[in-house]
N, C-alpha and C. Protein backbone atom coordinates (compact mmCIF):
# COMPACT_ATOMS: atom_id res chain seq x y z
N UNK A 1 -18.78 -21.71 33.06
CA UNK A 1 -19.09 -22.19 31.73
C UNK A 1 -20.52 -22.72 31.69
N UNK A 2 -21.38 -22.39 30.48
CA UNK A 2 -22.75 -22.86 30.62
C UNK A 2 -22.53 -24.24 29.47
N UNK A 3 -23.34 -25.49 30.33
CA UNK A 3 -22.97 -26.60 29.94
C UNK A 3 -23.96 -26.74 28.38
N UNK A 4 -23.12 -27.27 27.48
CA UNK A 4 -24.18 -27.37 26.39
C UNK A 4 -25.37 -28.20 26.55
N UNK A 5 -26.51 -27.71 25.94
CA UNK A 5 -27.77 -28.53 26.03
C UNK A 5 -28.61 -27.93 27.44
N UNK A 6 -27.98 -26.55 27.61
CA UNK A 6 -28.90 -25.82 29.25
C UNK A 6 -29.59 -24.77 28.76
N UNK A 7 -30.54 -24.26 29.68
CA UNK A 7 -31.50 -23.49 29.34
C UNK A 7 -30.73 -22.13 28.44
N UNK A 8 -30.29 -21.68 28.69
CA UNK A 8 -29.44 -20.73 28.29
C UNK A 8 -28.81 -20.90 26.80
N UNK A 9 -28.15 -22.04 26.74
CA UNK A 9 -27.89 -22.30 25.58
C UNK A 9 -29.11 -22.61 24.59
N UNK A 10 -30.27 -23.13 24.93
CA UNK A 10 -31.42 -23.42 23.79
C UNK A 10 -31.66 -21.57 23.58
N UNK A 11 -32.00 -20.94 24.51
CA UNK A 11 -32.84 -19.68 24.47
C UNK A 11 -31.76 -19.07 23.74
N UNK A 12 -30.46 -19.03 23.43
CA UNK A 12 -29.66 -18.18 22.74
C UNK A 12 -29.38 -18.93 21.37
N UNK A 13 -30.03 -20.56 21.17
CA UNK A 13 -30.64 -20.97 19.34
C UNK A 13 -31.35 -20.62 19.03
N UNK A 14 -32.72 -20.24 20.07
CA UNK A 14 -34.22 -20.04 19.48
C UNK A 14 -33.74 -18.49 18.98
N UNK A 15 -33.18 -17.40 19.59
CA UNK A 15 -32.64 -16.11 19.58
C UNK A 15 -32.56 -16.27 17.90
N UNK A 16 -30.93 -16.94 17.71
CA UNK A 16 -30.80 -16.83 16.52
C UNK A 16 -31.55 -17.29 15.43
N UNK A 17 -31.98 -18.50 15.35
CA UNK A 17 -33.10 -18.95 14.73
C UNK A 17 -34.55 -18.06 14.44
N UNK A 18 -35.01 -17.29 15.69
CA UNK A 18 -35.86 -15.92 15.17
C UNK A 18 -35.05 -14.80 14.22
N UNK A 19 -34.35 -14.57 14.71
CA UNK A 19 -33.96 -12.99 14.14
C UNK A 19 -32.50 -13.02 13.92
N UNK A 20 -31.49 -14.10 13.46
CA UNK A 20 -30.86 -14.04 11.91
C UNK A 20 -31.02 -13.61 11.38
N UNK A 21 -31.93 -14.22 10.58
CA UNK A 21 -32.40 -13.97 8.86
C UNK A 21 -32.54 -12.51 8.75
N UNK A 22 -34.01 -12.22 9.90
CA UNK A 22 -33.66 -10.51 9.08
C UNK A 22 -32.80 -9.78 9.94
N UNK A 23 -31.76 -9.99 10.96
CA UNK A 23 -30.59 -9.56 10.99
C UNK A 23 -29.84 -9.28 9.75
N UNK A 24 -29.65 -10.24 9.17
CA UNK A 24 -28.59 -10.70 8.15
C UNK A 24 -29.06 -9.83 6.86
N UNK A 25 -30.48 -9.06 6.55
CA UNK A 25 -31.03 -8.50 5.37
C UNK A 25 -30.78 -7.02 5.96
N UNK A 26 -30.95 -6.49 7.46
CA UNK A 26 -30.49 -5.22 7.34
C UNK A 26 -29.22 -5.02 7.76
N UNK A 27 -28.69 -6.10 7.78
CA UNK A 27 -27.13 -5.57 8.25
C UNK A 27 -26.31 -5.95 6.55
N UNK A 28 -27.11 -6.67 5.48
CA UNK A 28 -26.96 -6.50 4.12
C UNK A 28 -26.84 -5.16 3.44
N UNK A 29 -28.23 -4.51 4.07
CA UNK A 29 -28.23 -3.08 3.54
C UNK A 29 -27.60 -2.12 4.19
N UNK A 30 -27.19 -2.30 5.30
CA UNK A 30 -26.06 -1.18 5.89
C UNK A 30 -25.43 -1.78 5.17
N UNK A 31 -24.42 -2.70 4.69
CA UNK A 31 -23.27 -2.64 4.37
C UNK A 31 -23.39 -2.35 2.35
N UNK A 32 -24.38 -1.83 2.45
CA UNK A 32 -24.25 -2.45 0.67
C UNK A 32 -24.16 -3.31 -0.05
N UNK A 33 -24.67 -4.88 0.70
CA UNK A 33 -24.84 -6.09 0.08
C UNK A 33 -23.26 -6.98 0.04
N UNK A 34 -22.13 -6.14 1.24
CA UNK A 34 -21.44 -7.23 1.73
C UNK A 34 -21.95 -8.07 2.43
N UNK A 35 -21.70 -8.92 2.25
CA UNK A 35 -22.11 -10.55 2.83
C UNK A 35 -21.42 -10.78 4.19
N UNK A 36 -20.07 -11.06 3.50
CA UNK A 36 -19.31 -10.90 4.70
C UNK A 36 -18.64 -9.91 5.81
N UNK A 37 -19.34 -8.69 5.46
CA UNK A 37 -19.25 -8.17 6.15
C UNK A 37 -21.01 -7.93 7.16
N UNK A 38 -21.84 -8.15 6.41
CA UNK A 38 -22.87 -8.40 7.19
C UNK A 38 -22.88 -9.30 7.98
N UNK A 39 -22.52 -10.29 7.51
CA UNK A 39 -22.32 -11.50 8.80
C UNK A 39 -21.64 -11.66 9.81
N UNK A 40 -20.77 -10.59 9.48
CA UNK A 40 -19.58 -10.13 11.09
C UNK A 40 -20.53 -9.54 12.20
N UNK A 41 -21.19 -8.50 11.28
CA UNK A 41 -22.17 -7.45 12.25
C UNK A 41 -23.48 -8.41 12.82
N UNK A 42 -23.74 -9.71 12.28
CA UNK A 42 -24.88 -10.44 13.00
C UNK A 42 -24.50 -11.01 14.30
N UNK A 43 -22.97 -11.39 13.59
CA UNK A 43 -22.38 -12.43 14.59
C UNK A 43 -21.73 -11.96 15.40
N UNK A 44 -21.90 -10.17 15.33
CA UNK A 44 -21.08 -9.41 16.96
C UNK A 44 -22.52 -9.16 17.55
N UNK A 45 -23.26 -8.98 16.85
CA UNK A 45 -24.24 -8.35 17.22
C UNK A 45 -25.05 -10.07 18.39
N UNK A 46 -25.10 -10.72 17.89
CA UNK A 46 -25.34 -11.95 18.99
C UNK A 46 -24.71 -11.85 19.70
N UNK A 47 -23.08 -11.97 19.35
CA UNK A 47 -22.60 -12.10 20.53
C UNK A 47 -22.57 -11.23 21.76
N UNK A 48 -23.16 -10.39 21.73
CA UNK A 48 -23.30 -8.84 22.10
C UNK A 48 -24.59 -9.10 22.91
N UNK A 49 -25.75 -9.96 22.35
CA UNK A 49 -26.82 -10.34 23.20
C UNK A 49 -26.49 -11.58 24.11
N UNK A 50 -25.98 -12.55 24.19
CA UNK A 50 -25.11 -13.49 24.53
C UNK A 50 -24.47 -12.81 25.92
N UNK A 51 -23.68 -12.26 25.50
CA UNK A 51 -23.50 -11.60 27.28
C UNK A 51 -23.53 -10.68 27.83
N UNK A 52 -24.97 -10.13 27.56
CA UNK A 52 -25.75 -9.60 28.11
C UNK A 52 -27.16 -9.65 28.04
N UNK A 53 -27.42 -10.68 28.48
CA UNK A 53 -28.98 -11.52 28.51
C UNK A 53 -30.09 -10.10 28.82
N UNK A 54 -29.43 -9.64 30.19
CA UNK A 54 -30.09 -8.55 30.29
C UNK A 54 -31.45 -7.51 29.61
N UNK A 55 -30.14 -7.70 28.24
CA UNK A 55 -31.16 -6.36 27.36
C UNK A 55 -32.16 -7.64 27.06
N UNK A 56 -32.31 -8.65 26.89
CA UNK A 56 -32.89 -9.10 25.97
C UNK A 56 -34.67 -9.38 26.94
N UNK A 57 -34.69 -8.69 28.32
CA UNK A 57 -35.54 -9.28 29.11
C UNK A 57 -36.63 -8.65 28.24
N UNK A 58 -37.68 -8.87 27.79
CA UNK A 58 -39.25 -8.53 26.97
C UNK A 58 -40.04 -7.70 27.96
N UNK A 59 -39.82 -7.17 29.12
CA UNK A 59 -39.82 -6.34 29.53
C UNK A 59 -39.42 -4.57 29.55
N UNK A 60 -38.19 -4.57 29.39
CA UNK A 60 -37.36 -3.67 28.53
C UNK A 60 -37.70 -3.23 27.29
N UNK A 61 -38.19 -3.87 26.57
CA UNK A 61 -39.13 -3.56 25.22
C UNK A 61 -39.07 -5.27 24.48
N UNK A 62 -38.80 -4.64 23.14
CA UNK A 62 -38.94 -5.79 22.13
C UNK A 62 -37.62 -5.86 21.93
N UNK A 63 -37.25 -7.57 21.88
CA UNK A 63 -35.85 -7.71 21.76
C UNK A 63 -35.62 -7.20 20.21
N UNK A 64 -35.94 -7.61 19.16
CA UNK A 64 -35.89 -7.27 17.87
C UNK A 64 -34.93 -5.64 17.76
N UNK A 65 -36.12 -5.03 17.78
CA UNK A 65 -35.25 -3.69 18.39
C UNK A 65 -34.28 -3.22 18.96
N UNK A 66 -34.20 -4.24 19.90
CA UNK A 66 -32.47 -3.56 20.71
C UNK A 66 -31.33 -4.47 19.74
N UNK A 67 -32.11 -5.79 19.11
CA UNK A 67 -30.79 -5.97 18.27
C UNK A 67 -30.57 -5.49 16.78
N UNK A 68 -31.42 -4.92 16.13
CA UNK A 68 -30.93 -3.97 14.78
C UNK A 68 -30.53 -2.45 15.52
N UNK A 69 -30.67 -1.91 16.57
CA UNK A 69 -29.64 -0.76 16.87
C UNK A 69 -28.23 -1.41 17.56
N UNK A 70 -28.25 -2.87 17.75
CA UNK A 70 -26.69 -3.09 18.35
C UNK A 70 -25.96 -3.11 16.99
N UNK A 71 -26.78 -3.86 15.89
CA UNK A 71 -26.55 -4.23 14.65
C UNK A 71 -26.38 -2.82 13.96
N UNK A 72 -26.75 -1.90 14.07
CA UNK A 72 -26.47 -0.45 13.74
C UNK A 72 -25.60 0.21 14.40
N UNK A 73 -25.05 0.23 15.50
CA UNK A 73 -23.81 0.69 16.20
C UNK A 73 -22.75 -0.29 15.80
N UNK A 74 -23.04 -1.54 15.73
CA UNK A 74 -21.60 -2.27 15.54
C UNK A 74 -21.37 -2.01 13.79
N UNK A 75 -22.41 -1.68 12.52
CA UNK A 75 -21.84 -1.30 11.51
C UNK A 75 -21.33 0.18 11.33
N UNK A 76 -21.82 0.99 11.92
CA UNK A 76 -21.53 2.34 12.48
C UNK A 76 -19.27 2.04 13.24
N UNK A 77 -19.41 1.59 13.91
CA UNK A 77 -18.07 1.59 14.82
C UNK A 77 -16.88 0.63 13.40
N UNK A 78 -17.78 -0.55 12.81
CA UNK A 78 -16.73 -1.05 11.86
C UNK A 78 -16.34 0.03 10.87
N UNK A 79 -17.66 1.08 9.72
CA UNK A 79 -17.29 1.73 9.04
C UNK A 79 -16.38 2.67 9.86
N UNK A 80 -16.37 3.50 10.86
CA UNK A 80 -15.45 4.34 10.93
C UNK A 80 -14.14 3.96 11.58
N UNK A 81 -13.91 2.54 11.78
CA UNK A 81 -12.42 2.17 12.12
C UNK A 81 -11.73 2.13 10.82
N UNK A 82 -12.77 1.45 9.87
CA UNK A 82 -12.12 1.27 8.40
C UNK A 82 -11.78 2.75 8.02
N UNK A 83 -12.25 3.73 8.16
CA UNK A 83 -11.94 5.02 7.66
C UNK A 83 -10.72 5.94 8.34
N UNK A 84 -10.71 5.02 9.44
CA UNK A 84 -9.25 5.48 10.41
C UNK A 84 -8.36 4.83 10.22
N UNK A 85 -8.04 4.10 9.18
CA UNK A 85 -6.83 2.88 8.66
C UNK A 85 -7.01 3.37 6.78
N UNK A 86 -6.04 3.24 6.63
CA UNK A 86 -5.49 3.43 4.77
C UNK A 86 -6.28 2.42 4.46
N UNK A 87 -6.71 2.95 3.22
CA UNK A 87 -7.82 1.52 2.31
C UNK A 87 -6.90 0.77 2.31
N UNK A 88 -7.51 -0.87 2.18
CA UNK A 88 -6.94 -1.62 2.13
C UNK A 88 -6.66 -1.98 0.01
N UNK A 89 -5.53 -2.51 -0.52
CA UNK A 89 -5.33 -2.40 -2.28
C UNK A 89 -5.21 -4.13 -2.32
N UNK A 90 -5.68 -4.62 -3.36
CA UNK A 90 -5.42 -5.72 -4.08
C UNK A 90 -4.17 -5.75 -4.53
N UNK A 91 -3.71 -7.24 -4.88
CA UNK A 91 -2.76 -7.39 -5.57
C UNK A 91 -2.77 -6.36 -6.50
N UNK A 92 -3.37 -6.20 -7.33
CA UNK A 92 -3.16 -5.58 -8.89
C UNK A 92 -2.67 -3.95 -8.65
N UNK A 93 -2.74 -3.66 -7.39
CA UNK A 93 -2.76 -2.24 -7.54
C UNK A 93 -1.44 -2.52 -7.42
N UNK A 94 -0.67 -3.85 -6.31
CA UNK A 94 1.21 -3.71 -5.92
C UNK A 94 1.81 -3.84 -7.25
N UNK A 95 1.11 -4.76 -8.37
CA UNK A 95 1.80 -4.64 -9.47
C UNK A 95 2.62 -3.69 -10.10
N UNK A 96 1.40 -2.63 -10.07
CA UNK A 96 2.24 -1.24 -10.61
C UNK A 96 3.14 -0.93 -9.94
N UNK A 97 3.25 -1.18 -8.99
CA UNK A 97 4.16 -0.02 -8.34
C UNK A 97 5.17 -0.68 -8.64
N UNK A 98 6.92 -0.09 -8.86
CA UNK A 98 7.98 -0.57 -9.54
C UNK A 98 8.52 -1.57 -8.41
N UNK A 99 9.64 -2.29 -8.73
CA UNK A 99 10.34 -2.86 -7.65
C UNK A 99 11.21 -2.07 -6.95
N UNK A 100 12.07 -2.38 -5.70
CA UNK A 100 12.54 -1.53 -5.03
C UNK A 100 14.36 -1.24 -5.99
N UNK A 101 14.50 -2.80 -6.59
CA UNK A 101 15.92 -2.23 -7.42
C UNK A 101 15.41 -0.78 -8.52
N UNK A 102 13.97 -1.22 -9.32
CA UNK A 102 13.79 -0.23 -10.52
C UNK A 102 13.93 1.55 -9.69
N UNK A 103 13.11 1.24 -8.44
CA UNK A 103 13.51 2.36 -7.95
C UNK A 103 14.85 3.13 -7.56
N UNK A 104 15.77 1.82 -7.01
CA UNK A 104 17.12 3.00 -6.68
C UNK A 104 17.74 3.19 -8.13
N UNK A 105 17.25 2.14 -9.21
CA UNK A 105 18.19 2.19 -10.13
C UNK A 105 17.68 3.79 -11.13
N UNK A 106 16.24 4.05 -10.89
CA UNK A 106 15.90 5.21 -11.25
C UNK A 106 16.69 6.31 -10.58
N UNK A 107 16.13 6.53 -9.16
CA UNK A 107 17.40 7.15 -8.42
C UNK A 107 19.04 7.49 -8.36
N UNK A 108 19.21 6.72 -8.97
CA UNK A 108 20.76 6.79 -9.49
C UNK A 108 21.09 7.69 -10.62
N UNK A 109 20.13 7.06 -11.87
CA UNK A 109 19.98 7.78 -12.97
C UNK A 109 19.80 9.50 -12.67
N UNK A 110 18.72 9.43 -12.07
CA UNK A 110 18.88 11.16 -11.51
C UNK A 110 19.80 12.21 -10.84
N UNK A 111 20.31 11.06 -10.70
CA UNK A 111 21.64 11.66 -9.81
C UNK A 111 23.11 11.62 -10.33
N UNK A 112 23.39 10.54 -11.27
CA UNK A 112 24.02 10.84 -12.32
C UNK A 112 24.03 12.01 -13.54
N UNK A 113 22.72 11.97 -14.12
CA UNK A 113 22.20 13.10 -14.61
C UNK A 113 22.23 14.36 -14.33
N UNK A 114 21.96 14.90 -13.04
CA UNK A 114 22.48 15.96 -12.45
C UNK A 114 23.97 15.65 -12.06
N UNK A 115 24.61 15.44 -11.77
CA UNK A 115 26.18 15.48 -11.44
C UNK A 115 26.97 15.50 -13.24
N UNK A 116 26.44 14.78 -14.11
CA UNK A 116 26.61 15.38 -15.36
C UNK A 116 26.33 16.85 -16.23
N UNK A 117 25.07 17.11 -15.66
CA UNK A 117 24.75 18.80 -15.89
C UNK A 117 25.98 19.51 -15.32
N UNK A 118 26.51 19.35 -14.44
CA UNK A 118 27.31 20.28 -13.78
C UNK A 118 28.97 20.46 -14.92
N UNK A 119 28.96 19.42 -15.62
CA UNK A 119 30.34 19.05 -16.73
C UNK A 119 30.20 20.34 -17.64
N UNK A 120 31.35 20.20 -18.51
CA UNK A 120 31.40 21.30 -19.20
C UNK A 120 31.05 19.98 -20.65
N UNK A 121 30.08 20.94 -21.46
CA UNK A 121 29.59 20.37 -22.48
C UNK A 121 30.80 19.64 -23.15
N UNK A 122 32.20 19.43 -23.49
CA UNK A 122 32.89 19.10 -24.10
C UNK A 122 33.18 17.63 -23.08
N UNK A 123 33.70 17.67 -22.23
CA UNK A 123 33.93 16.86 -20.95
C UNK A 123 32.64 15.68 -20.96
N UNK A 124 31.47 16.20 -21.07
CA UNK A 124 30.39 15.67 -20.82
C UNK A 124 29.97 14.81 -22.10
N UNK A 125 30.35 15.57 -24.02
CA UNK A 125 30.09 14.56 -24.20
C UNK A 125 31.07 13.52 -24.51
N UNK A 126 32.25 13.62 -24.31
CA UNK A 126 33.32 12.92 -24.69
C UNK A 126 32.58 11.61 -23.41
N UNK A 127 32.19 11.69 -21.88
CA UNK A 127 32.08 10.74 -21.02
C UNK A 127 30.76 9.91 -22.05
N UNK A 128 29.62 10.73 -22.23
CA UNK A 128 28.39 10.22 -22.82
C UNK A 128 29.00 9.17 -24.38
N UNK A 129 29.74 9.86 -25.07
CA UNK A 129 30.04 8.85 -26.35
C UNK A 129 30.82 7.33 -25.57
N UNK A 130 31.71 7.95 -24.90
CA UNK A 130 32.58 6.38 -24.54
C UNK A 130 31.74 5.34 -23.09
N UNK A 131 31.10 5.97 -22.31
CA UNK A 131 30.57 5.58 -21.21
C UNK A 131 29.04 5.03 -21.59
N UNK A 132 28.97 5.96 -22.11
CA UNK A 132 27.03 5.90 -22.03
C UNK A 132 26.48 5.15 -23.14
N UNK A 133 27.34 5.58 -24.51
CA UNK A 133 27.07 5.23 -25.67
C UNK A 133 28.26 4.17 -26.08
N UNK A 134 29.24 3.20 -25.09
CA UNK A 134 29.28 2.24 -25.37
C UNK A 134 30.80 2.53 -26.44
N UNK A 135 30.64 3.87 -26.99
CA UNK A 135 31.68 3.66 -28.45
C UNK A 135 33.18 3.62 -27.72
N UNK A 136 34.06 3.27 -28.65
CA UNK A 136 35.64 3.49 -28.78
C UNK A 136 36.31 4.68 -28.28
N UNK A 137 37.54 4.88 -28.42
CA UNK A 137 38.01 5.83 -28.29
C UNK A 137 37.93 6.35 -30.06
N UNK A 138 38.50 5.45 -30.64
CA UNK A 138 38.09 5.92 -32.05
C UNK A 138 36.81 5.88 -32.60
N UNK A 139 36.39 5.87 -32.14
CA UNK A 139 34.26 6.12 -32.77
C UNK A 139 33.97 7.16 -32.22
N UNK A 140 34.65 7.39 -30.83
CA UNK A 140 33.82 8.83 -29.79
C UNK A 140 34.50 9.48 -30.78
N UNK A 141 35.95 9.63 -31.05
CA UNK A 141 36.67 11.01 -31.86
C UNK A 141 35.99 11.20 -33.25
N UNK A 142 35.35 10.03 -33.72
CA UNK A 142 35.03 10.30 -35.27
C UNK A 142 33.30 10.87 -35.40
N UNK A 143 33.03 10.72 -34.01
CA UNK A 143 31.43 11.41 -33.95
C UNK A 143 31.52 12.69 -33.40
N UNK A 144 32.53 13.00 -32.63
CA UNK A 144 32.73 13.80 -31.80
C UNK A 144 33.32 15.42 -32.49
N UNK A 145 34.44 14.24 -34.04
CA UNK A 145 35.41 15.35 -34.66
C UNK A 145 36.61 16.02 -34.30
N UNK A 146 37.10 14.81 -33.51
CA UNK A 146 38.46 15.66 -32.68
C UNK A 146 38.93 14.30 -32.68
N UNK A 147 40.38 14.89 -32.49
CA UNK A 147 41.31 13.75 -32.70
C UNK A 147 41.28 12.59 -31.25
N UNK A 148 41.58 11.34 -31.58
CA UNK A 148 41.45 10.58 -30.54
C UNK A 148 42.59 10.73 -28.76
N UNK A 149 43.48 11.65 -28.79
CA UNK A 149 44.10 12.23 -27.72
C UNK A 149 43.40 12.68 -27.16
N UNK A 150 42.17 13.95 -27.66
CA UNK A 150 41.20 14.52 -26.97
C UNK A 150 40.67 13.97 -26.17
N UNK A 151 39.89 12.95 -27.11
CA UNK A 151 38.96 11.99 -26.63
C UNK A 151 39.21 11.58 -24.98
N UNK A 152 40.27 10.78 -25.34
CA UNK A 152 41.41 10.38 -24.19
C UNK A 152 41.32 11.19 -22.74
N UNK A 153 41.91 12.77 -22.95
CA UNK A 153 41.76 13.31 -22.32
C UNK A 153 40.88 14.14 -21.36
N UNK A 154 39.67 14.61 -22.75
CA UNK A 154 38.41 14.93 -21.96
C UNK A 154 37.65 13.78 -21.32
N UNK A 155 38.11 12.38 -21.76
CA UNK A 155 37.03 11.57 -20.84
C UNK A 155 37.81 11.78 -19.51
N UNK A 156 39.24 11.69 -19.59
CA UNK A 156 39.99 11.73 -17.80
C UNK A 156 39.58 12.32 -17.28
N UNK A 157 39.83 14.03 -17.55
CA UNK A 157 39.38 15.14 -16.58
C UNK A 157 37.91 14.98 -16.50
N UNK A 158 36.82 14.61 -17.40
CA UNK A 158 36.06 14.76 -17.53
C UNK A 158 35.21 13.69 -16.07
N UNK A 159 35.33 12.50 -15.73
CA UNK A 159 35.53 11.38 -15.06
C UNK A 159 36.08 12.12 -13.85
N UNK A 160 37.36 12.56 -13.71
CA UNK A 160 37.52 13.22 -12.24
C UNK A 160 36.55 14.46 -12.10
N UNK A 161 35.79 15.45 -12.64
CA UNK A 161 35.03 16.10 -12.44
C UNK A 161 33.61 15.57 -12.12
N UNK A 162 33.42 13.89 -12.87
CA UNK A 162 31.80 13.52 -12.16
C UNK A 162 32.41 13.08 -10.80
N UNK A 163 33.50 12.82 -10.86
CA UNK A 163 33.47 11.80 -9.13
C UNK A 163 33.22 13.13 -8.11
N UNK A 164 34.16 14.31 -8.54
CA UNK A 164 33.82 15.09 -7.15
C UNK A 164 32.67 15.46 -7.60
N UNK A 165 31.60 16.11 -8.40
CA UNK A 165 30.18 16.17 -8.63
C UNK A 165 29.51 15.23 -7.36
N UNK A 166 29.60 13.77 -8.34
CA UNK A 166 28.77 13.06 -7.02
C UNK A 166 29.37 12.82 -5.35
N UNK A 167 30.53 12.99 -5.44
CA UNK A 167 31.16 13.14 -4.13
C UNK A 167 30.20 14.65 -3.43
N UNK A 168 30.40 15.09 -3.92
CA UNK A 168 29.45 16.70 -3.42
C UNK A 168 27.54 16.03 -3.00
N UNK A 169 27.39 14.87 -4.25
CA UNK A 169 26.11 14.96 -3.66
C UNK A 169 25.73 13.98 -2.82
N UNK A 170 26.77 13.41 -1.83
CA UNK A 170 26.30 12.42 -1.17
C UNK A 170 27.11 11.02 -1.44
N UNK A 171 27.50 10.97 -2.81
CA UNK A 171 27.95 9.76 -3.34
C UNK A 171 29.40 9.86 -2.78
N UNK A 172 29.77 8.58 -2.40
CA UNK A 172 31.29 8.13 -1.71
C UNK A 172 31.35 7.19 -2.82
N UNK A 173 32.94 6.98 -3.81
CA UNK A 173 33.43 6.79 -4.38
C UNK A 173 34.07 4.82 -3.53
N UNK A 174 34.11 3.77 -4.50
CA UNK A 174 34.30 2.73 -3.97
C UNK A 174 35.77 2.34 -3.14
């Protein structure tokens, strides 16, 4: 551990204290004037000189230089991890999307719907007047035009023909 207040530790303030600032303006413009994301890339990018004192010998060249290409590989390696992961969505986008009941309850509907196509138009609407539409036995017969026995009857058979329908499509009966 290097003790605070040692040579090492001043020479890696004076570091930042030089070349921050315009760290922080081209790692602005790689990112398109994220902030916070520029400031990730300063603050890997130090840390990146930090342990490895090495590059930084003024011998080797100009430190400046080796840290806007670390600062250019580390925004380089962030953009293309982000591009190897699904964008990330705001709240507003989960809004839209339905809840998981609206969904099965849609799902159902479709599947009712088709297991009803399969009825014979008479069967089907005798179930739709009394089931769907709520009416009587005497309201289905008086919209329907058939006497209320019918009614009666095409909803029965009509009812054992959706159960095996949806029995066929998956649906198990309670």
């Amino acid at each position: 551990m290097v003790a605070v207040g040692s040579a090492e530790d001043s020479a890696l303030r004076l570091l930042y204290e030089q070349h921050a600032a315009p760290l922080l303006s081209y790692a602005l413009r790689l990112t398109g004037g994220d902030r916070g994301r520029a400031e990730d890339i300063v603050q890997e990018t130090l840390l990146r000189a930090w342990r490895y004192p090495e590059a930084l010998d003024p011998q080797r060249g100009p430190v400046r230089s080796w840290l806007f290409t670390v600062a250019r590989n580390v925004a380089v390696d962030a953009h293309r991890a982000r591009r190897a992961r699904p964008p990330e969505v705001g709240e507003d986008a989960l809004a839209v999307v339905p809840a998981v009941d609206e969904i099965e309850q849609a799902l159902d509907t479709w599947l009712v719907a088709d297991a009803l196509a399969t009825l014979s138009p008479d069967h089907r609407a005798a179930i739709v007047e009394t089931y769907f539409r709520g009416r009587s036995v005497a309201d289905a017969a008086s919209v329907l035009g058939i006497p209320p026995g019918t009614v009666k009857s095409r909803t029965f058979y009509g009812l054992r023909a959706l159960r095996l329908a949806l029995e066929e499509r998956g649906v198990t009966s309670p």
